[in-house]
N, C-alpha and C. Protein backbone atom coordinates (compact mmCIF):
# COMPACT_ATOMS: atom_id res chain seq x y z
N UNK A 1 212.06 48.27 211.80
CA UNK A 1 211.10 48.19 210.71
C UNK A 1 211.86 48.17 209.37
N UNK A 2 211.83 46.98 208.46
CA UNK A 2 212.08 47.65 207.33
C UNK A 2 211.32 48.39 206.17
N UNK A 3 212.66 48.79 205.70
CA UNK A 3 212.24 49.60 204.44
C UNK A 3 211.65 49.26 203.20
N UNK A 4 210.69 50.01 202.55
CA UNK A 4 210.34 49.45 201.30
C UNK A 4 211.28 49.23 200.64
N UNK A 5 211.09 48.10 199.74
CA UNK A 5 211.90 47.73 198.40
C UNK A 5 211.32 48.65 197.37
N UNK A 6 211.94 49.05 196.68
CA UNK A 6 211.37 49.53 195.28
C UNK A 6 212.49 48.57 194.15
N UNK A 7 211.80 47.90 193.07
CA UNK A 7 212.19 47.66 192.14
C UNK A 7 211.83 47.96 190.51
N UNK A 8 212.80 48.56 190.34
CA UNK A 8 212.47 49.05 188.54
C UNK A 8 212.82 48.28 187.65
N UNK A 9 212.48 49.08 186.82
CA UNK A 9 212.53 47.95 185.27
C UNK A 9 214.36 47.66 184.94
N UNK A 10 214.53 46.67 183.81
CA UNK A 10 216.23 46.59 183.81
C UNK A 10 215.78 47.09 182.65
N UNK A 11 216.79 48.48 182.70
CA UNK A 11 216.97 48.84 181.41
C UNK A 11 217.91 48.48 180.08
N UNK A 12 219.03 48.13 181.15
CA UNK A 12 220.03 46.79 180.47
C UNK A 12 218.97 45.99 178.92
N UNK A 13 218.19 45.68 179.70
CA UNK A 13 217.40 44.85 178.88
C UNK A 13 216.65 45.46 177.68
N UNK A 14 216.31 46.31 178.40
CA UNK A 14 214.63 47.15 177.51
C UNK A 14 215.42 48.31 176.03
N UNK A 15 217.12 48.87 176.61
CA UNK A 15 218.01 49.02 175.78
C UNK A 15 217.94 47.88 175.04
N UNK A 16 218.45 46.92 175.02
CA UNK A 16 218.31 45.74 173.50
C UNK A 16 217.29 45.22 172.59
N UNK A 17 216.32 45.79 173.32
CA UNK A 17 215.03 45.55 172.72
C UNK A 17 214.64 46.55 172.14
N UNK A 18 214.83 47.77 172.36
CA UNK A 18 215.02 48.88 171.52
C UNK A 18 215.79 48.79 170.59
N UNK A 19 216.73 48.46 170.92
CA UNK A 19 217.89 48.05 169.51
C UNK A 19 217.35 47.28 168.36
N UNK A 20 216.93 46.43 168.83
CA UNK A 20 216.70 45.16 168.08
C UNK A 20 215.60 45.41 167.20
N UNK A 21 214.68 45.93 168.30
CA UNK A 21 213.13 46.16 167.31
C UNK A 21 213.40 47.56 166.20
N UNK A 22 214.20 48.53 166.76
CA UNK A 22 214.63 49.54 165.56
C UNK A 22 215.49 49.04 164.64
N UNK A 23 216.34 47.89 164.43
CA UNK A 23 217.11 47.42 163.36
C UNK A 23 215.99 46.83 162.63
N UNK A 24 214.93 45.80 163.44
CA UNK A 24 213.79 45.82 162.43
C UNK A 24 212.73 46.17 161.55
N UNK A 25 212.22 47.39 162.43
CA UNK A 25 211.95 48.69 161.69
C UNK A 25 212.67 49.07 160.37
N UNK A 26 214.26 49.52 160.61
CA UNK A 26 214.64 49.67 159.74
C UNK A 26 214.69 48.74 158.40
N UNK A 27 214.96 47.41 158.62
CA UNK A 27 214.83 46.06 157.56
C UNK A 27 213.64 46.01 157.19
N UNK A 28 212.49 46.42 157.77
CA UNK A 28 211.21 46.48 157.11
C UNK A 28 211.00 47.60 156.38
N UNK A 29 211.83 48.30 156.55
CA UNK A 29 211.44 50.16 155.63
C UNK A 29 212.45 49.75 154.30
N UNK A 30 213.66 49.48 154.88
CA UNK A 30 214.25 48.88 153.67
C UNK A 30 213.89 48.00 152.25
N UNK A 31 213.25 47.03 153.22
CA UNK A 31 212.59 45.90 151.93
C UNK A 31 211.39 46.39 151.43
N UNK A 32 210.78 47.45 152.01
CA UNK A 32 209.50 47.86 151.01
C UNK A 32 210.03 48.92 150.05
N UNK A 33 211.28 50.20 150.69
CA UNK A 33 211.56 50.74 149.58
C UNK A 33 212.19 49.85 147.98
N UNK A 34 213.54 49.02 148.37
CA UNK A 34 213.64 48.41 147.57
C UNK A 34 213.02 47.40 146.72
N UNK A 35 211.59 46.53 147.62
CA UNK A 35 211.15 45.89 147.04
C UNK A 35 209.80 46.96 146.20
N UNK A 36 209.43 47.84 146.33
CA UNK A 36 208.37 48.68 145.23
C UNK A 36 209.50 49.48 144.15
N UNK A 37 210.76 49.23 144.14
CA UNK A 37 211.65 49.49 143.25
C UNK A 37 211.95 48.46 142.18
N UNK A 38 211.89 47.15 142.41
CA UNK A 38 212.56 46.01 142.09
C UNK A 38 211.46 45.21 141.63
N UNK A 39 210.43 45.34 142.64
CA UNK A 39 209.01 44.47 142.16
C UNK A 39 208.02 45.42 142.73
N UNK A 40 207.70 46.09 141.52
CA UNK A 40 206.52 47.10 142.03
C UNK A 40 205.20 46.22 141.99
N UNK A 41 204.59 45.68 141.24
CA UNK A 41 203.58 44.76 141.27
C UNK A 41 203.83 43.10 142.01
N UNK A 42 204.38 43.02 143.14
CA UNK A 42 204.24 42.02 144.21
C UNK A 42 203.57 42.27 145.07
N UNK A 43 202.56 41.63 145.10
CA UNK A 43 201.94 41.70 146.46
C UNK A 43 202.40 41.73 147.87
N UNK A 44 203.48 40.90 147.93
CA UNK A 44 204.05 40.81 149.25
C UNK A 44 204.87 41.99 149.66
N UNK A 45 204.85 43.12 148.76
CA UNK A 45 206.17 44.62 149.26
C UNK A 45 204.80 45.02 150.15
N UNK A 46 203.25 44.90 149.93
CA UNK A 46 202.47 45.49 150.90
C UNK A 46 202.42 45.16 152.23
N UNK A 47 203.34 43.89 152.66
CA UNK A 47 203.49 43.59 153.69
C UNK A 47 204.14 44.12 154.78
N UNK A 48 205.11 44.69 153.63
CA UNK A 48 206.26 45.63 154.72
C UNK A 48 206.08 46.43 155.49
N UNK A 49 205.45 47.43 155.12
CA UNK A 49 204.63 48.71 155.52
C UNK A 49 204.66 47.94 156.93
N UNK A 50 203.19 47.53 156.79
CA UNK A 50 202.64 46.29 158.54
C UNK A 50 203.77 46.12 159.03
N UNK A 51 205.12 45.87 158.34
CA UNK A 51 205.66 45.07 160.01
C UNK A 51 206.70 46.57 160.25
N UNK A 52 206.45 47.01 159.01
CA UNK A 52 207.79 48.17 159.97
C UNK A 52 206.65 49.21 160.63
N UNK A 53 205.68 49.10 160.64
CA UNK A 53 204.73 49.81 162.01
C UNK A 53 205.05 49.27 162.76
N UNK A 54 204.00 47.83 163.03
CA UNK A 54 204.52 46.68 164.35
C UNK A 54 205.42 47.09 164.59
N UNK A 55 207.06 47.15 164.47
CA UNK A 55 208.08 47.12 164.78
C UNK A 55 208.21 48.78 165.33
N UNK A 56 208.11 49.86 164.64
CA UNK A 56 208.30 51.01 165.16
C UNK A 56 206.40 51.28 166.26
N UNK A 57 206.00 50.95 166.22
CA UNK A 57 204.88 50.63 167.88
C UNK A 57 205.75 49.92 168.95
N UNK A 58 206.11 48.92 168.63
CA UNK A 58 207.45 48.14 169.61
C UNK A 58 207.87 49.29 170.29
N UNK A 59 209.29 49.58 169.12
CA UNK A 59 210.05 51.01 169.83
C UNK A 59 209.28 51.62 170.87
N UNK A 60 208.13 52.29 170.21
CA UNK A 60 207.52 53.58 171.11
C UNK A 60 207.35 52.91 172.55
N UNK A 61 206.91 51.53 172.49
CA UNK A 61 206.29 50.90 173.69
C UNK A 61 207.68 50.69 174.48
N UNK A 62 208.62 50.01 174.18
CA UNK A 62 209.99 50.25 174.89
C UNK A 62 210.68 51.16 175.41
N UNK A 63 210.47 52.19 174.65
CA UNK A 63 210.90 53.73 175.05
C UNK A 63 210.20 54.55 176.17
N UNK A 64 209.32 53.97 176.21
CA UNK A 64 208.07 54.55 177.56
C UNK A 64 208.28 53.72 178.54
N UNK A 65 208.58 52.49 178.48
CA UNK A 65 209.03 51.20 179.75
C UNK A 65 210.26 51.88 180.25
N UNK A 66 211.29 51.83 179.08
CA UNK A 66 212.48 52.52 179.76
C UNK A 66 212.64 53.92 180.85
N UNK A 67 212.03 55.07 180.19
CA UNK A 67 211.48 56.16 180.56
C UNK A 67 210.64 56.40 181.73
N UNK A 68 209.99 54.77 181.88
CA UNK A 68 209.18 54.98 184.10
C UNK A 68 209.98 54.90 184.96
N UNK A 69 209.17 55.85 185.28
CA UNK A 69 209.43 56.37 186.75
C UNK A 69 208.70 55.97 188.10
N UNK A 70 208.25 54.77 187.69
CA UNK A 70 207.32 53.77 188.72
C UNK A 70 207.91 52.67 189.08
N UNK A 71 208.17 51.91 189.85
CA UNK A 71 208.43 50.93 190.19
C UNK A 71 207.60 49.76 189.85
N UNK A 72 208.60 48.97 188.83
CA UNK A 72 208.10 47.55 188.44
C UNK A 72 206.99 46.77 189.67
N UNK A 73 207.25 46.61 191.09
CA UNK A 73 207.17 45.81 192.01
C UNK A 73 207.88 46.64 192.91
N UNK A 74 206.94 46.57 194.31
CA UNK A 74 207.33 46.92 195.90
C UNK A 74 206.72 46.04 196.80
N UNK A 75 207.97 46.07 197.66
CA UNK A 75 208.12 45.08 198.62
C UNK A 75 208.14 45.54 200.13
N UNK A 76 207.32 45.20 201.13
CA UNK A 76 207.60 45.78 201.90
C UNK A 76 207.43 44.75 203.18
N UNK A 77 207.03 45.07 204.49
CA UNK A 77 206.83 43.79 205.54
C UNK A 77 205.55 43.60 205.44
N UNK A 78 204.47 44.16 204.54
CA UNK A 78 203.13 43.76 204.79
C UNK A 78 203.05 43.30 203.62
N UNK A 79 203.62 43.30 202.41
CA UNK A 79 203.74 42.41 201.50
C UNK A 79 204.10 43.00 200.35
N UNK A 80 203.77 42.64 198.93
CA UNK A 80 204.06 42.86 197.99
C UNK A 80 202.71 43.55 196.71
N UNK A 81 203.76 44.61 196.27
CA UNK A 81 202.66 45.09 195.07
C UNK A 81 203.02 45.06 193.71
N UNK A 82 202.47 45.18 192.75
CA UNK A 82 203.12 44.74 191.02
C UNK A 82 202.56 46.01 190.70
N UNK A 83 203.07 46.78 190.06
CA UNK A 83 202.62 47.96 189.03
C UNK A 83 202.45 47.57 187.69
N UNK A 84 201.60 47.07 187.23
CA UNK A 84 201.19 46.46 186.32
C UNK A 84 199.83 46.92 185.49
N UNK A 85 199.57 47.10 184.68
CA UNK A 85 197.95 47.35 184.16
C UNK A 85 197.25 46.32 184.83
N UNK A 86 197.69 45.39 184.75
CA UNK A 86 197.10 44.18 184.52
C UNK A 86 196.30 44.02 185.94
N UNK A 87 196.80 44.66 187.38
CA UNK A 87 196.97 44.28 188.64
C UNK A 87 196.73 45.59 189.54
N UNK A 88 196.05 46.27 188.65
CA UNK A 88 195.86 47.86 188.98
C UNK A 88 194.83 48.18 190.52
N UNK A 89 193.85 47.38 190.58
CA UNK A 89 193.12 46.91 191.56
C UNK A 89 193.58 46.35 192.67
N UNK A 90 194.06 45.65 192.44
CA UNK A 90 194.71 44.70 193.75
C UNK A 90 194.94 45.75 195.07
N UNK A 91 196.16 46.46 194.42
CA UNK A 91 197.42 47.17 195.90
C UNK A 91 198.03 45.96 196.34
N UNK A 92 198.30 46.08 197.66
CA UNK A 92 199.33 45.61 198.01
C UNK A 92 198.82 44.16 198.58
N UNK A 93 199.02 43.01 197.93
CA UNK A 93 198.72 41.57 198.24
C UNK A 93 199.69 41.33 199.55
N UNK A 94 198.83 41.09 200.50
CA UNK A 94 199.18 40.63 201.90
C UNK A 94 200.50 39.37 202.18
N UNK A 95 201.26 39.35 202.70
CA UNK A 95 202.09 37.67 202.52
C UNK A 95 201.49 36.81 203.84
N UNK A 96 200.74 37.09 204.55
CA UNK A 96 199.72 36.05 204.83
C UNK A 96 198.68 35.56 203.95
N UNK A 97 198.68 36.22 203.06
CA UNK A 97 197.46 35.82 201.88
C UNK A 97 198.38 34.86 201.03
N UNK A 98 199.67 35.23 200.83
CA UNK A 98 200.29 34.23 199.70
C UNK A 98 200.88 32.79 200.30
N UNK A 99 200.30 32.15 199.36
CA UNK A 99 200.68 30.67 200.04
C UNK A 99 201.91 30.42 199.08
N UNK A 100 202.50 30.97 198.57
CA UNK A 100 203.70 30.41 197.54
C UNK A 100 204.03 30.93 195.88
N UNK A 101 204.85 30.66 195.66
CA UNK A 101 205.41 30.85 194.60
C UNK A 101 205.81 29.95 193.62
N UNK A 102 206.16 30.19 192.00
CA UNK A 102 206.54 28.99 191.20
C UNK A 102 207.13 29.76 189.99
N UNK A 103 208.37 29.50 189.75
CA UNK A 103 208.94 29.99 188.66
C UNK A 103 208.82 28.98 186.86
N UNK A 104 208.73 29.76 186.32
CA UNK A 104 207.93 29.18 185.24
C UNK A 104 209.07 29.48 183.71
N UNK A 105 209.00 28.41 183.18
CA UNK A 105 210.50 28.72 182.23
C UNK A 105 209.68 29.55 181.10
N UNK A 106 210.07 30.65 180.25
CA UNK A 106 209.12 30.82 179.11
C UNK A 106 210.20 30.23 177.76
N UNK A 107 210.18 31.25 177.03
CA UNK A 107 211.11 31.26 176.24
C UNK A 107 212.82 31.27 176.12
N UNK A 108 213.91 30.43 175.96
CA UNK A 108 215.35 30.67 176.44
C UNK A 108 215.45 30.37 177.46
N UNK A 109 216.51 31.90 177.89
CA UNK A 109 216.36 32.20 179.14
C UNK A 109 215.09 32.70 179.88
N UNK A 110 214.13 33.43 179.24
CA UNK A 110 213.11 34.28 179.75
C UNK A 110 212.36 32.84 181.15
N UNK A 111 211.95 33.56 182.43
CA UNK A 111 211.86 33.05 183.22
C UNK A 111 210.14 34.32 184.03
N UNK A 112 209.36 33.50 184.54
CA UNK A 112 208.30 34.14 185.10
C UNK A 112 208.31 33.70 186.38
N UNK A 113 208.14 34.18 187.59
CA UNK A 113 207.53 34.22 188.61
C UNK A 113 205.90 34.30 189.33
N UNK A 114 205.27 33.53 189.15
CA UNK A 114 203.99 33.68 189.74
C UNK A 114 203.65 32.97 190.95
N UNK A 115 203.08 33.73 192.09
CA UNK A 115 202.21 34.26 192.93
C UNK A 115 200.82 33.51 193.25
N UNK A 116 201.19 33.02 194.39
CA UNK A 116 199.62 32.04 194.75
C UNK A 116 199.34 32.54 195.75
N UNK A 117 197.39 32.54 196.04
CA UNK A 117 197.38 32.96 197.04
C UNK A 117 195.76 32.34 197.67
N UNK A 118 196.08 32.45 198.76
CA UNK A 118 194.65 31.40 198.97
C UNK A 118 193.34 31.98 199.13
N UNK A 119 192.98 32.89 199.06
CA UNK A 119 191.80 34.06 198.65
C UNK A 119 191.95 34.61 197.63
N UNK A 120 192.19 34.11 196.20
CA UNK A 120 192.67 35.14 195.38
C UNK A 120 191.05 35.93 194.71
N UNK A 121 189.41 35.85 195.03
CA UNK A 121 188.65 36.02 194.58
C UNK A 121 188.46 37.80 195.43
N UNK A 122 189.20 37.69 196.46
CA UNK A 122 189.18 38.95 197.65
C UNK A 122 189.55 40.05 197.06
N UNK A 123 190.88 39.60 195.74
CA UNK A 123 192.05 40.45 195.25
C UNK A 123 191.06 40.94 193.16
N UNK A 124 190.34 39.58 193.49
CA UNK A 124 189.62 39.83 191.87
C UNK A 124 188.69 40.80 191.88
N UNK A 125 187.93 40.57 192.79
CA UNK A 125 186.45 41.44 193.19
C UNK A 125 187.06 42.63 193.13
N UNK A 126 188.32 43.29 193.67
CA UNK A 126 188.45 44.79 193.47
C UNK A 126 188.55 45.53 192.28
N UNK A 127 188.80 44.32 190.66
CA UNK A 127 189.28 45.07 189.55
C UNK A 127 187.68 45.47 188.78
N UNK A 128 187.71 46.50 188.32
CA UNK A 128 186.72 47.24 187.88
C UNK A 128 186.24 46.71 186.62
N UNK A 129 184.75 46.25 186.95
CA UNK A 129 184.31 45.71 185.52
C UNK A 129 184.45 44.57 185.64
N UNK A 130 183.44 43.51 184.94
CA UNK A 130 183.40 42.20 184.56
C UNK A 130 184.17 41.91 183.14
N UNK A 131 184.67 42.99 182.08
CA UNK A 131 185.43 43.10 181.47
C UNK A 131 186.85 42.68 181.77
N UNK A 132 187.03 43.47 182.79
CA UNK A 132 188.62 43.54 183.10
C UNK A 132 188.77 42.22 184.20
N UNK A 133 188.15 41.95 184.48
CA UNK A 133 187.73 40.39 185.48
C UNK A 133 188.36 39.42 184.56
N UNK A 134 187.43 39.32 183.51
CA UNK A 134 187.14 38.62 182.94
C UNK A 134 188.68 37.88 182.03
N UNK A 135 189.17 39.26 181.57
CA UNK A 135 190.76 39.89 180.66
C UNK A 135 191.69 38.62 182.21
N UNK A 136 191.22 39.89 183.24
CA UNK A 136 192.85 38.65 184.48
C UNK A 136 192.37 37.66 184.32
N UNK A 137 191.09 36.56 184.65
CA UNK A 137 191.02 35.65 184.68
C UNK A 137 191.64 34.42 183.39
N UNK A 138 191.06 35.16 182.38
CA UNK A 138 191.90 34.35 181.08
C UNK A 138 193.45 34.69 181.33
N UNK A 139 193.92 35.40 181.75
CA UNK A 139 195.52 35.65 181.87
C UNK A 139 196.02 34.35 182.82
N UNK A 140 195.55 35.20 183.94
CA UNK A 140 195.58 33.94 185.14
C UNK A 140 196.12 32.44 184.70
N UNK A 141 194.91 31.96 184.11
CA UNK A 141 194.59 30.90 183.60
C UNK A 141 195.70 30.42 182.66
N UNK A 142 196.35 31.15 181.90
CA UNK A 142 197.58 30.94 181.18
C UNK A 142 198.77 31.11 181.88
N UNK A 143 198.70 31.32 183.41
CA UNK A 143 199.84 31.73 184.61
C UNK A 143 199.57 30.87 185.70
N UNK A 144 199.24 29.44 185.08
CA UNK A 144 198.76 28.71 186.17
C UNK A 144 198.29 29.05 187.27
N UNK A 145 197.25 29.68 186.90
CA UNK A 145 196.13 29.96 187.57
C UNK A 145 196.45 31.16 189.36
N UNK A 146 197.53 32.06 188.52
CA UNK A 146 198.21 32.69 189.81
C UNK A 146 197.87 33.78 190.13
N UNK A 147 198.07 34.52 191.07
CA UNK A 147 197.04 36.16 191.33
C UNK A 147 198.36 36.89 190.78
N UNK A 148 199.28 36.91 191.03
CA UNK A 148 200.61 37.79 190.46
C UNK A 148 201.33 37.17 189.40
N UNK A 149 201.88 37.77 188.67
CA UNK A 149 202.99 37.16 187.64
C UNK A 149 204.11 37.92 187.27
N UNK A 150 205.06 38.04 187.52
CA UNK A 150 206.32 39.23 187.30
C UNK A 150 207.29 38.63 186.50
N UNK A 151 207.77 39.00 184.92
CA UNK A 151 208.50 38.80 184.28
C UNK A 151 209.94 39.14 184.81
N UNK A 152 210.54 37.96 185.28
CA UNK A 152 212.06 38.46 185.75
C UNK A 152 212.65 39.15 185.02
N UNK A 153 212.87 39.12 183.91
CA UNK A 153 213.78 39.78 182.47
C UNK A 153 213.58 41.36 182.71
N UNK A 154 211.98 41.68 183.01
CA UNK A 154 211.84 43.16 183.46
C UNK A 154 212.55 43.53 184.45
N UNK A 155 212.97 42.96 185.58
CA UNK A 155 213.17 43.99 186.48
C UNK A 155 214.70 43.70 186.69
N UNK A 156 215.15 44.96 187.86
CA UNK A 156 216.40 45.03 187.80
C UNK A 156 217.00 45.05 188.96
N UNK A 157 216.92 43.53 189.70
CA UNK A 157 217.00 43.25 190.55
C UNK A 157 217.98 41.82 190.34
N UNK A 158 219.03 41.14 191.32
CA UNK A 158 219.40 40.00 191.70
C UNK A 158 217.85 38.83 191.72
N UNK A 159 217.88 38.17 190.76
CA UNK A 159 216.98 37.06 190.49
C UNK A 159 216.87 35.98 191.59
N UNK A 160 217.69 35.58 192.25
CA UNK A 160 218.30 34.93 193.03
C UNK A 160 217.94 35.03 194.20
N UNK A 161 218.00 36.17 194.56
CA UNK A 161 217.77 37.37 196.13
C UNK A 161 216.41 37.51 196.28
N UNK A 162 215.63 37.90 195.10
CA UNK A 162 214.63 38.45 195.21
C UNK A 162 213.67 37.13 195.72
N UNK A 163 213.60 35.86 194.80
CA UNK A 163 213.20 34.98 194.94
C UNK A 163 213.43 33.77 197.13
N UNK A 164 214.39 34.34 196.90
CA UNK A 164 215.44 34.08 198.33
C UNK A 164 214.34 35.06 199.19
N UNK A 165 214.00 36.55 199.03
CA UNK A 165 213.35 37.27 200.02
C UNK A 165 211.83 37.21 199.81
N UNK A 166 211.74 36.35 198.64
CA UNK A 166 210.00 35.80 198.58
C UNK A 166 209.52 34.55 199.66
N UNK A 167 210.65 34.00 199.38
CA UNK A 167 210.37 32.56 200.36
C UNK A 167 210.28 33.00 201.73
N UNK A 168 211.46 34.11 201.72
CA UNK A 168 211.61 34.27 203.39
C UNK A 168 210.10 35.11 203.96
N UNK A 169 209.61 36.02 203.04
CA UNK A 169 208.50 36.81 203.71
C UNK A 169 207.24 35.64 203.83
N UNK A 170 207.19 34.83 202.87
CA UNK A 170 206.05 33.75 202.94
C UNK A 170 205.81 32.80 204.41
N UNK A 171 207.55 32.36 204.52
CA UNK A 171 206.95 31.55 205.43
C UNK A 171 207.13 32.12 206.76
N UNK A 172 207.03 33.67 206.84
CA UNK A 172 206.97 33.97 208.20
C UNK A 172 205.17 33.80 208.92
């Protein structure tokens, strides 16, 4: 029998994004102090404020990704699960239910994985609310139309392998 997979987040990653979004934070705290020094009557120093929140909300939200203690995605011989808000309903999507996979380029490098499956209305009906239906379905719909979607960049796993042990559980 095998063993579950557990896969977590790459922190590799979610570290630079912390970085990045706190250097912006900081450049946004910067340009409002100096700019209500320099140009106190500009309208645009009120802008700053806004993004060095946005930017320190970022942080907080990165710092809590980094900090789980849940597994991104588990894998096991009866199939696969996403820990996701988004996918909270589901559990564990069957790999007789999935008919395939399709990797999807986003931004750069950034790369998505989504999840087809040929009952996917079996997996909708369980999420609570015509609200939250409603929320996956418009998602979906922007994920070519897929029941799963897993941001590779998140997790911290061989990209390669993982995709390699998707194909293999599918076409058993």
């Amino acid at each position: 029998m095998e063993t579950p997979l557990n896969i977590y987040i790459n922190k590799k990653n979610t570290v630079k994004k912390i970085f990045l979004y706190t250097l912006g934070f900081l450049f946004f705290v910067a340009c409002f102090l100096l700019g209500i020094y320099f140009f106190p009557d500009d309208w645009k120093v009120v802008i700053m404020p806004v993004c060095a929140i946005t930017m320190a909300v970022s942080v907080v939200a990165y710092i809590r990704e980094y900090n789980r203690k849940t597994p991104v995605v588990a894998v096991d011989h009866g199939g696969i699960e996403v820990f996701e808000k988004m996918f909270d309903g589901f559990g564990r999507v069957l790999w007789a239910d999935i008919t395939g996979f399709r990797e999807l380029a986003l931004n750069g490098k950034d790369r998505r994985l989504i999840l087809f499956v040929r009952n996917p209305e079996r997996y909708i009906g369980n999420l609570d609310g015509a609200k939250k239906r409603n929320r996956f379905l418009k998602a979906s719909g922007q994920n070519s139309n897929g029941l799963l979607w897993i941001d590779m960049s998140r997790i911290a796993y061989d990209h390669g392998a993982f995709k390699k042990m998707l194909g293999d559980h599918i076409k058993k």
